[in-house]
Protein backbone atom coordinates (compact mmCIF):
# COMPACT_ATOMS: atom_id res chain seq x y z
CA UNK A 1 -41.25 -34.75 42.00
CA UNK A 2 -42.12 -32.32 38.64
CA UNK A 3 -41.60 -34.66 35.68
CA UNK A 4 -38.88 -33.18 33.25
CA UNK A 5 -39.79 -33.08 29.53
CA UNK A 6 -38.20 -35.57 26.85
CA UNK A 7 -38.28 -35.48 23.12
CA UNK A 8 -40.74 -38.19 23.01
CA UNK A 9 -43.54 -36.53 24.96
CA UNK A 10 -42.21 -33.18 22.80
CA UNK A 11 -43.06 -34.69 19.56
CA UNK A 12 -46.06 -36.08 20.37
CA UNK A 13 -47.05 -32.63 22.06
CA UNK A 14 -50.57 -31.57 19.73
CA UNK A 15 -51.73 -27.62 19.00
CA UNK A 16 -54.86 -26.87 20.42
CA UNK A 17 -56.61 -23.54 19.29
CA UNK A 18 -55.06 -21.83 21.89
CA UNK A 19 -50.93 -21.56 22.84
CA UNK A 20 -50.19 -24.78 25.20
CA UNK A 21 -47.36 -24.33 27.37
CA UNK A 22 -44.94 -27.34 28.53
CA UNK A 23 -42.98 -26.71 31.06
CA UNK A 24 -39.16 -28.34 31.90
CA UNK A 25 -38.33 -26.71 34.69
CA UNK A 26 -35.89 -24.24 36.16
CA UNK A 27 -37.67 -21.68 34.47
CA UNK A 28 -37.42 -23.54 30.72
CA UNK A 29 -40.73 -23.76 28.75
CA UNK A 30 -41.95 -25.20 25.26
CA UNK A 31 -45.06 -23.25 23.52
CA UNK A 32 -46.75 -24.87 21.39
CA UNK A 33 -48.67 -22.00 19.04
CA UNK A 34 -52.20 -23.28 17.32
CA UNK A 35 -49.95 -23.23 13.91
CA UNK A 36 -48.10 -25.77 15.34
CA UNK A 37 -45.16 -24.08 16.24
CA UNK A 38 -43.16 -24.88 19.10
CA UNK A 39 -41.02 -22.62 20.68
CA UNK A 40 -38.56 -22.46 23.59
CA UNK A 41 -39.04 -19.64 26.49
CA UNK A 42 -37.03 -19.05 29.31
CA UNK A 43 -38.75 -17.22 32.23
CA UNK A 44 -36.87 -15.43 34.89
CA UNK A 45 -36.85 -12.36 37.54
CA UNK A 46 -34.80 -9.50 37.09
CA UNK A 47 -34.41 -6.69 39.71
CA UNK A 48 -37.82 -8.15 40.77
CA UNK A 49 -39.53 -8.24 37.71
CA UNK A 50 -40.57 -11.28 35.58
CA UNK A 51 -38.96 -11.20 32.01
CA UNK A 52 -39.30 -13.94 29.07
CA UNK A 53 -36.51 -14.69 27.24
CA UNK A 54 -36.70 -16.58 23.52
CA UNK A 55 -33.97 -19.25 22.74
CA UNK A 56 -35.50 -20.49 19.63
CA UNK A 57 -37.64 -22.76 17.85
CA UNK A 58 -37.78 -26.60 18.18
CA UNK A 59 -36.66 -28.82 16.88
CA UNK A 60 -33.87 -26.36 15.06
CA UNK A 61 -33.04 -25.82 19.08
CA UNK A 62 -33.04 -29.51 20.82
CA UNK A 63 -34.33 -29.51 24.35
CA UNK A 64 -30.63 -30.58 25.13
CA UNK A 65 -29.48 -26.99 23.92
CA UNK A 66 -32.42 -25.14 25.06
CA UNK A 67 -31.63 -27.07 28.94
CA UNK A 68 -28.19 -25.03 27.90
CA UNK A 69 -29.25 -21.56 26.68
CA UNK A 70 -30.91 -21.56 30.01
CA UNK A 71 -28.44 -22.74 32.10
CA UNK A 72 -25.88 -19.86 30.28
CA UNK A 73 -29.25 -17.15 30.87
CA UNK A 74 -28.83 -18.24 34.78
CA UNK A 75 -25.21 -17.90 34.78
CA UNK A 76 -25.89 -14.25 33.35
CA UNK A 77 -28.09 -13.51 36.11
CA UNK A 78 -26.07 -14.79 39.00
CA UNK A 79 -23.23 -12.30 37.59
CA UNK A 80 -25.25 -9.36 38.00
CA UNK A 81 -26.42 -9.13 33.81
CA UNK A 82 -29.81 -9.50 32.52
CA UNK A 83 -29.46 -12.27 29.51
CA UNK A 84 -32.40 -10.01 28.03
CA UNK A 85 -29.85 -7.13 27.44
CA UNK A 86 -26.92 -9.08 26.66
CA UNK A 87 -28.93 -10.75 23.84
CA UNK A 88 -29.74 -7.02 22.50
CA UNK A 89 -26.22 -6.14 23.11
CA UNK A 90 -24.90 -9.34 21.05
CA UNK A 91 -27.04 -8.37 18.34
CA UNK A 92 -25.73 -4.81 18.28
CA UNK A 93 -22.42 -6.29 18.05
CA UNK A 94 -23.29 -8.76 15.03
CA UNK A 95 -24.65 -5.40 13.15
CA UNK A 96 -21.18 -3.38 13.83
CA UNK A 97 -19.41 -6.47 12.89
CA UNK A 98 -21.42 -6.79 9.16
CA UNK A 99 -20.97 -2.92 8.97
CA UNK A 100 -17.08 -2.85 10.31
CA UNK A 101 -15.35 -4.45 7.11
CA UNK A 102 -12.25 -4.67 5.84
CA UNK A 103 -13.08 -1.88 3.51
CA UNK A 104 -15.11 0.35 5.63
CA UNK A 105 -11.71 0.49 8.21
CA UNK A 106 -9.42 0.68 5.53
CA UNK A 107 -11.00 3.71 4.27
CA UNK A 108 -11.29 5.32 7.21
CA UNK A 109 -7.37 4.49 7.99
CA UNK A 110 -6.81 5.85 4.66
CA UNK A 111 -8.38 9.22 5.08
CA UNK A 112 -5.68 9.70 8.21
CA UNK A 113 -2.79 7.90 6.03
CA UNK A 114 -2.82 10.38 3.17
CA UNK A 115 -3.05 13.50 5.13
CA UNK A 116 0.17 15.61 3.97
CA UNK A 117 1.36 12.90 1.47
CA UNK A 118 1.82 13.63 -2.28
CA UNK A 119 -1.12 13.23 -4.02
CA UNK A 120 -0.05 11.06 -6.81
CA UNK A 121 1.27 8.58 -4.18
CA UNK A 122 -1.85 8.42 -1.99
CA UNK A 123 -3.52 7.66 -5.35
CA UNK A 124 -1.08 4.71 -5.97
CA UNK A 125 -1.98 3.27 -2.86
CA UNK A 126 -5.42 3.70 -3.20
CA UNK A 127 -5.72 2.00 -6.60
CA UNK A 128 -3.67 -1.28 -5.11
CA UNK A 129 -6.44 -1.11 -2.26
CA UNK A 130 -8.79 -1.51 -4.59
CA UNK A 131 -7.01 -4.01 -7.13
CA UNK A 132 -5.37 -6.48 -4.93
CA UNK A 133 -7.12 -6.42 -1.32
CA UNK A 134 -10.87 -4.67 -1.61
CA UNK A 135 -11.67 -7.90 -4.06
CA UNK A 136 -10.52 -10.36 -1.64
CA UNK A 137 -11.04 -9.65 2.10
CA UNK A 138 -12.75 -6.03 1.62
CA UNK A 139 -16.56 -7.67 2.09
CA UNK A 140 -15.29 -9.51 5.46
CA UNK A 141 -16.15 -8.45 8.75
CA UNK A 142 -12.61 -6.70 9.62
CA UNK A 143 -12.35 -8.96 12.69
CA UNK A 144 -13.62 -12.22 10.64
CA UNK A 145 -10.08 -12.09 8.46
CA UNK A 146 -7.64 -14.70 9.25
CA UNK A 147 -4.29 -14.96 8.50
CA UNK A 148 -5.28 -17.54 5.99
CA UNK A 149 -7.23 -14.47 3.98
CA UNK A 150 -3.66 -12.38 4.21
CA UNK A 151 -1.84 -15.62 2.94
CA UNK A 152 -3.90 -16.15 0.35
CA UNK A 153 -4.43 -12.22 -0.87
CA UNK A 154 -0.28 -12.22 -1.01
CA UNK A 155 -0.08 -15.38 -2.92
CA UNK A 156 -3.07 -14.30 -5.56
CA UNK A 157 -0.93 -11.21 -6.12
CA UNK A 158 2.50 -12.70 -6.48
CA UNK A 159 1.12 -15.51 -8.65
CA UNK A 160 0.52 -12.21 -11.32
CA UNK A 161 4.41 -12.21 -10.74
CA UNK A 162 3.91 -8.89 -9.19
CA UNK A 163 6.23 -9.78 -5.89
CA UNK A 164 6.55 -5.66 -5.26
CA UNK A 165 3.03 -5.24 -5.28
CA UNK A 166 2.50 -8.63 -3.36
CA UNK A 167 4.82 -6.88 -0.70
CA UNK A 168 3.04 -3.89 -1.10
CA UNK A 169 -0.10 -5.19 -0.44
CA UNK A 170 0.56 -7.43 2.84
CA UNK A 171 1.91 -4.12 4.34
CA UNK A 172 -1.06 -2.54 4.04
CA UNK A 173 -2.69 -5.13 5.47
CA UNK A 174 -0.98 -4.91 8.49
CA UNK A 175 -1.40 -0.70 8.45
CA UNK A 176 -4.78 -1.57 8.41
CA UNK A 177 -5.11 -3.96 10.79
CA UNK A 178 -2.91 -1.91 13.61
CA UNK A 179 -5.29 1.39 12.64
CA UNK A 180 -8.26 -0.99 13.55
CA UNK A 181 -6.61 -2.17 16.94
CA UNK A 182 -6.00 1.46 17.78
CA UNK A 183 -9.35 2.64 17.27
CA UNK A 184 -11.41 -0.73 18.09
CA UNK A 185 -12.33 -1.89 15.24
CA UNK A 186 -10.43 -5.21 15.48
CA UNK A 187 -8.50 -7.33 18.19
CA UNK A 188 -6.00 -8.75 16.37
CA UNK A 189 -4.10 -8.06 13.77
CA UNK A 190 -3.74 -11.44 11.39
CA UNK A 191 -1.28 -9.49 9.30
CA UNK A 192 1.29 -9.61 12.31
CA UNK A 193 0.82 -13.37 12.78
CA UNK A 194 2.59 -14.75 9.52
CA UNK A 195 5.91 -13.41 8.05
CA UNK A 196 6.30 -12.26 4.34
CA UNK A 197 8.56 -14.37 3.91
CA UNK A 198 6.64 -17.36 5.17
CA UNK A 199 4.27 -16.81 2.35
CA UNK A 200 6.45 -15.45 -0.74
CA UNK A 201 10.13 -15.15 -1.33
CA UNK A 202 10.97 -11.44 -1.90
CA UNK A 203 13.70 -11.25 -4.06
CA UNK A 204 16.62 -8.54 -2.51
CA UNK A 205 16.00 -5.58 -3.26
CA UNK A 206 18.29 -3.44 -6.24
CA UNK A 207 19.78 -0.66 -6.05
CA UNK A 208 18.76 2.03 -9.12
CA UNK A 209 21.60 1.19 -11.99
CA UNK A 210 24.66 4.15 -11.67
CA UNK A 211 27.79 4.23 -12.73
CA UNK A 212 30.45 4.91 -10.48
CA UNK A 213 32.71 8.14 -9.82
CA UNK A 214 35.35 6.99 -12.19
CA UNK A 215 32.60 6.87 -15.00
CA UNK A 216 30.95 10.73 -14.21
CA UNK A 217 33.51 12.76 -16.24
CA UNK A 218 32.53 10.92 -19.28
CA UNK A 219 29.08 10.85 -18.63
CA UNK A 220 29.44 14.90 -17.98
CA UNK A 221 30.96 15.60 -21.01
CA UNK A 222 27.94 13.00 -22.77
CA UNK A 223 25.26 15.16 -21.38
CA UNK A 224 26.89 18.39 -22.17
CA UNK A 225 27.46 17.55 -25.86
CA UNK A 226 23.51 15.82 -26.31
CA UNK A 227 22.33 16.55 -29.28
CA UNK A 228 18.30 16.05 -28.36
CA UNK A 229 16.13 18.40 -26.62
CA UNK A 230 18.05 21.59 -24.77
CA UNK A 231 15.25 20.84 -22.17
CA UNK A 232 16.59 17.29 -21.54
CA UNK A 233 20.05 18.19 -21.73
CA UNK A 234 19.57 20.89 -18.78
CA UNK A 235 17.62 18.35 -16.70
CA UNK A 236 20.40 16.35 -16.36
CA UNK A 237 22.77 18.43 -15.20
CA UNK A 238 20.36 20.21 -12.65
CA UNK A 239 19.84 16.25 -11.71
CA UNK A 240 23.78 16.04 -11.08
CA UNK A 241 23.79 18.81 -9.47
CA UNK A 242 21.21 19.01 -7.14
CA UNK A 243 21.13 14.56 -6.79
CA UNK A 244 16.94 15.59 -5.85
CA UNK A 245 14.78 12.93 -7.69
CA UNK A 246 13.48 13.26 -10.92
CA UNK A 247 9.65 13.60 -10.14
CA UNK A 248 10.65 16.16 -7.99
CA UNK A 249 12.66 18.29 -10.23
CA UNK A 250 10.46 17.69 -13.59
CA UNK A 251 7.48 18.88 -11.97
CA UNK A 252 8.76 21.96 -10.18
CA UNK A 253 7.09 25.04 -11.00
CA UNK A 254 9.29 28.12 -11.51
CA UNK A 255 7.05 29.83 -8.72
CA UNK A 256 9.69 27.12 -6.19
CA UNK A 257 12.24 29.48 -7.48
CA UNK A 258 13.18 32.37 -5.94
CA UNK A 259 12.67 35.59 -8.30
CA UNK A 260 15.81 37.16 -7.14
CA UNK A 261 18.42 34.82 -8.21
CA UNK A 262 16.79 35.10 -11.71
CA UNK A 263 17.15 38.48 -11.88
CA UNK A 264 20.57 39.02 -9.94
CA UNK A 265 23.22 39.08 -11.63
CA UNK A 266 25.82 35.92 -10.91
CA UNK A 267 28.68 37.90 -8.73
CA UNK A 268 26.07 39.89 -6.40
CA UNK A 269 23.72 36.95 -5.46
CA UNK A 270 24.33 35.91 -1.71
CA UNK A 271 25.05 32.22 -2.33
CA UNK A 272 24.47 31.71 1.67
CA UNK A 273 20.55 32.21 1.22
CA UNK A 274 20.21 30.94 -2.53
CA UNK A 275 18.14 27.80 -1.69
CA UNK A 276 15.37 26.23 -3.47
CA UNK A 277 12.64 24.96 -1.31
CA UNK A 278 10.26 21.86 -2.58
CA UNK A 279 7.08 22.04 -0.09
CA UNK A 280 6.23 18.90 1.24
CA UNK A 281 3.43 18.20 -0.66
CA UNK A 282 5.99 17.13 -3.36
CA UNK A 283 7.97 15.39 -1.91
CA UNK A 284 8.24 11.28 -1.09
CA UNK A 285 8.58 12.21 2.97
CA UNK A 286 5.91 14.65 4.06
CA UNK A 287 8.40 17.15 4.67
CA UNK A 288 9.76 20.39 3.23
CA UNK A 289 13.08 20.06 1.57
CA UNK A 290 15.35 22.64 1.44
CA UNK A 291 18.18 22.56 -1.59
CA UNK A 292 21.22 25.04 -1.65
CA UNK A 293 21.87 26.22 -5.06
CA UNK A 294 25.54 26.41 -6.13
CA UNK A 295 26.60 29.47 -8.51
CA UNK A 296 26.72 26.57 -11.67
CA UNK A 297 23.09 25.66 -10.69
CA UNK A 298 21.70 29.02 -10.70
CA UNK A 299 23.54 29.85 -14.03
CA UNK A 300 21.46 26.71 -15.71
CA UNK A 301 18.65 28.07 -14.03
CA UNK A 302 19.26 31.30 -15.40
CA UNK A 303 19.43 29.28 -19.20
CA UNK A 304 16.28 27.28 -18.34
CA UNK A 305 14.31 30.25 -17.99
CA UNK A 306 14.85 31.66 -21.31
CA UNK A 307 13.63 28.74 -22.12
CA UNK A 308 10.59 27.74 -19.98
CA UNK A 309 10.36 31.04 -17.91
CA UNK A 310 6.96 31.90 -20.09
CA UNK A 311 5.56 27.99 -18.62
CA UNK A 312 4.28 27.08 -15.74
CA UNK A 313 6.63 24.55 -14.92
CA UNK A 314 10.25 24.21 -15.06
CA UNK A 315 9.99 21.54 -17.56
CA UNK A 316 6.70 21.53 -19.29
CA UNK A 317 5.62 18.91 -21.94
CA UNK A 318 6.23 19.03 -25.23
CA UNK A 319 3.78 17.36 -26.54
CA UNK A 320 0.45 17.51 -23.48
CA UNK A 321 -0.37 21.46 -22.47
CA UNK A 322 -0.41 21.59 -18.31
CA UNK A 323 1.91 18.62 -18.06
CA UNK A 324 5.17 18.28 -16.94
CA UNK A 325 8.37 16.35 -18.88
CA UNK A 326 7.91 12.47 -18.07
CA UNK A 327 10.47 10.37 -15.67
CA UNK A 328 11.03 8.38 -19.35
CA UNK A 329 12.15 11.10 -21.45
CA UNK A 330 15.57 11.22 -18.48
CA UNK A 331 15.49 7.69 -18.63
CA UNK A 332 15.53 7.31 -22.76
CA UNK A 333 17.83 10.75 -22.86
CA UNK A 334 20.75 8.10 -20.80
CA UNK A 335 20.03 5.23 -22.93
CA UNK A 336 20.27 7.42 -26.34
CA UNK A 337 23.89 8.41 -24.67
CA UNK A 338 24.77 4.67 -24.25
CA UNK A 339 23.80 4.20 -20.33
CA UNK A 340 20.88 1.54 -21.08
CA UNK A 341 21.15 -0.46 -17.67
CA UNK A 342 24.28 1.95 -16.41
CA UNK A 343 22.47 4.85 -14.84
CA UNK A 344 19.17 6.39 -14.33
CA UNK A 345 17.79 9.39 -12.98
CA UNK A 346 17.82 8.29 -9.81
CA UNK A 347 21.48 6.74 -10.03
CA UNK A 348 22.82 10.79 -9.64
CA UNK A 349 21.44 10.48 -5.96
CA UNK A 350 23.74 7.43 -5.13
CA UNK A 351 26.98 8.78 -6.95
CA UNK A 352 26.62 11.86 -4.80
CA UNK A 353 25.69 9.56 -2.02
CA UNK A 354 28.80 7.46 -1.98
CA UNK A 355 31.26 10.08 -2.97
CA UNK A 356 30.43 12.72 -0.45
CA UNK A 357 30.22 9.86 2.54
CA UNK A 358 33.45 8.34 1.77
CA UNK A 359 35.95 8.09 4.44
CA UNK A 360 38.57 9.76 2.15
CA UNK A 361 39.07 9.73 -1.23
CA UNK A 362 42.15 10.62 -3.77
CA UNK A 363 41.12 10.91 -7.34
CA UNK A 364 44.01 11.17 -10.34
CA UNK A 365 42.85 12.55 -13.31
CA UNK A 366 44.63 13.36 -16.65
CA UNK A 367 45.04 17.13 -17.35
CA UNK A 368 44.18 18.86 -20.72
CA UNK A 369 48.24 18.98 -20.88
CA UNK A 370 48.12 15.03 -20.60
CA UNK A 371 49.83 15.20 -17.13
CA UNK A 372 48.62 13.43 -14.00
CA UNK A 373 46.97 15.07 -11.67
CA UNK A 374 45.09 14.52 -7.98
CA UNK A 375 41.96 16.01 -6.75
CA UNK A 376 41.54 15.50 -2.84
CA UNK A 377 38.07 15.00 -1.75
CA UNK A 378 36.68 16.19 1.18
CA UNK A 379 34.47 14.07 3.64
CA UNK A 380 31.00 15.69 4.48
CA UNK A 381 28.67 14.54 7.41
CA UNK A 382 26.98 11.62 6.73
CA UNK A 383 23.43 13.16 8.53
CA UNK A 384 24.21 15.98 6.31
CA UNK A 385 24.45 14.36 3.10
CA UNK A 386 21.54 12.38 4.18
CA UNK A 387 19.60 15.08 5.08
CA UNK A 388 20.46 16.38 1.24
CA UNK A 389 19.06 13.44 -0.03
CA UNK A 390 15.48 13.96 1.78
CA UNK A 391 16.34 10.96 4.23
CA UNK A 392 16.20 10.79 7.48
CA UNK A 393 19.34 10.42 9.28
CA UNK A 394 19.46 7.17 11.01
CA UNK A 395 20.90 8.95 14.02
CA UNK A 396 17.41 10.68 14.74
CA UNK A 397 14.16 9.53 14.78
CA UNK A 398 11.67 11.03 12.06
CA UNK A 399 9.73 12.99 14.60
CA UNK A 400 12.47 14.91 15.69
CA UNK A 401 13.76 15.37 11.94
CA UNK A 402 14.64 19.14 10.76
CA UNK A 403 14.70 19.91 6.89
CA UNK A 404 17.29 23.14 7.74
CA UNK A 405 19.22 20.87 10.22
CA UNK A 406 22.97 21.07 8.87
CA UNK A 407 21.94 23.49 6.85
CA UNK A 408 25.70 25.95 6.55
CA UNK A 409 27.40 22.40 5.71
CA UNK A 410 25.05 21.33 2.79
CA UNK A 411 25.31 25.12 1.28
CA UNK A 412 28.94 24.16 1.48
CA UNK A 413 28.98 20.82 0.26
CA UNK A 414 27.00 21.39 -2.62
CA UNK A 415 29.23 24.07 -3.84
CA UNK A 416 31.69 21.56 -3.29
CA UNK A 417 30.09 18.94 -5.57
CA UNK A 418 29.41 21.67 -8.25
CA UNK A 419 33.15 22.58 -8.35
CA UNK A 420 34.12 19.09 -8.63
CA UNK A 421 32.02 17.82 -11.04
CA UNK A 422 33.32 20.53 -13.24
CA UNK A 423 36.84 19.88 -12.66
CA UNK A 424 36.14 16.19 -13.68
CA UNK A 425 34.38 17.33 -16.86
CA UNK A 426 37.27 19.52 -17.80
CA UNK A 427 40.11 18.10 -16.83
CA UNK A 428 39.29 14.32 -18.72
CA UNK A 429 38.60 10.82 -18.01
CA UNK A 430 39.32 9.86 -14.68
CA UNK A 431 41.58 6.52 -14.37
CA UNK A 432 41.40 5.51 -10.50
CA UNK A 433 38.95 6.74 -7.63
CA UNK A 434 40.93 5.14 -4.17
CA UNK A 435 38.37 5.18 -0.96
């Protein structure tokens, strides 16, 4: 019976000036090179040819492992695989891996992600990519990050006290991560494994500050009587009229509006196609977004233009040529007026919001004669009023979402909200608002 090697007779093994070969068995050599180095070979037949196979050096490989790198190369072969090919193919797979990171994916899932999103928010996510999450797992081979690297990413950014952008940046993470699964990049997604709250406690989320209905009347007659720029002053009331948000009415260009309801008079313009459409590259939602414009809209619009008609925008700077009026200048225009931490820009969207949903509402004013007096509200479909906003309606699902869906009832019900918004502002301070 053939002897088997041991680490004894191994160690004691001498070069000679040419390669001397010890052999184990089962295929499973030791050469021993004239430098002195030993190395382990495994010889075997594939499709009927002889192939050598290297499974390292001794005594970094023990003959205990090397008996076991064989033993795995024979299990190989008896499935059908030469261990030769597999040990290219492993290789392959350890370059991919090192070339596969984090970053390398998450750019490539960004480059889909911002397709047909505004620019300026593609650019905030980018920036948070490479400020909170490029600097910590970016490097890693994608499928080397645990959940450990997501826990500890969130916590490094909520330790800033930055909870949003801690938020922010775990679901990312987890975009990332179920891009990578969908294209093969990764087969798992750590991100999915952990909860947010597990790792930080979100606070609940805040509404934007707004007053409520009771409170608009006196607001109305604020804004109309603001003594700072005429600019500012008509900004607000196209923001209380129209409830769109206030990036996307302080950077419309007057090329959004149509030339015909600047030049038509106010009796003979059709008020059933006077709509203002923002493309979707403006707004939040990839999608167009259509807004009705009620005869008191078009008339500011008609006073804006005196005013900015000769600019390219709306509501240009006053201060930076080619820019637009900031989100702050709104936002200081209310607190000037006595709103600090009342209402913002944004609060006009959820007065509308409320009001126009409500079930039914009665709302007694006092009359420039001092007398009491009731205004019945009507109730306006909550898809529609959604669909105003630039939501989705919870009733479909955003695929199947149409900007012009419900489009005769929000003409309507923005003519609606015109007319009572200036019946509040006329008729005084209004006492109760019953829902």
């Amino acid at each position: 019976m053939k002897q088997l090697l041991n680490d004894t007779a191994i160690k004691n093994a001498k070069p000679s000036d040419k390669t001397v070969k010890l052999t184990d068995g089962g295929g499973l050599s030791l050469f021993i090179e004239p430098n002195g180095s030993k190395r382990w070979r495994y010889r075997y037949k594939y499709n009927g040819k002889e192939q050598m196979l290297s499974l390292g050096i001794y005594p970094a490989v023990s003959l205990k492992e090397a008996r076991i790198a064989r033993d795995k190369a024979r299990e190989l072969l008896d499935q059908g695989t030469n261990p030769s090919t597999e040990r290219r193919q492993q290789k392959q797979n350890a370059i991919i891996a090192q070339t596969n990171t984090f970053k390398a994916v998450a750019l490539l899932w960004f480059e889909r992600w911002q397709k047909g999103r505004d620019s300026t928010y593609a650019d905030r996510a980018m920036r948070q990519l490479e400020k909170d999450i490029f600097p910590s797992i970016g490097h890693k081979p994608i499928n080397d990050v645990t959940t450990l690297n997501i826990v500890h990413l969130v916590e490094g950014v909520a330790k800033r006290g930055a909870l949003n952008m801690a938020e922010k940046a775990y679901v990312k993470c987890g975009q990332v991560f179920d891009y990578a699964l969908t294209f093969g990049y990764a087969t798992q997604n750590p991100a999915r494994m952990v909860k947010l709250s597990d790792i930080i406690t979100v606070p609940p989320a805040i509404n934007q500050a707004r007053i409520k209905i009771g409170e608009m009347p006196k607001l109305l007659q604020d804004i109309d009587t603001y003594n700072g720029n005429a600019l500012t002053r008509l900004a607000l009331r196209l923001m209380s009229l129209t409830f769109v948000r206030t990036k996307e009415l302080i950077e419309t260009p007057w090329s959004e509006i149509p030339p015909y309801i600047l030049d038509t008079p106010l009796s003979e313009i059709d008020y059933n196609n006077a709509v203002w459409e923002i493309p979707k590259e403006r707004m939040k939602l990839p999608r167009p977004h259509i807004v009705p414009l009620s005869r008191q809209t078009v008339q500011l619009l008609k006073e804006l233009h005196k005013l900015s008609g000769h600019n390219e925008y709306l509501f240009p700077s006053q201060n930076l040529r080619g820019k637009t009026m900031s989100n702050n200048t709104i936002l200081y225009a209310l607190y000037r007026m006595g709103y600090h931490s009342r209402m913002t820009g944004h609060g006009f969207r959820g007065v509308a919001s409320t009001f126009l949903k409500s079930d039914y509402v009665l709302t007694h004013v006092i009359n420039s004669m001092g007398e009491k007096e009731t205004l019945e509200v009507l109730r306006f479909n909550p898809d529609a009023v959604e669909l105003q906003l630039a939501h989705v309606p919870r009733s479909q699902v955003e695929g199947a979402y149409d900007h012009s869906e419900h489009l005769p009832i929000r003409i309507k019900m923005m003519q609606y909200w015109a007319d009572y918004l200036g019946k509040l502002q006329k008729q005084g301070e209004t006492i109760t608002a019953k829902v």
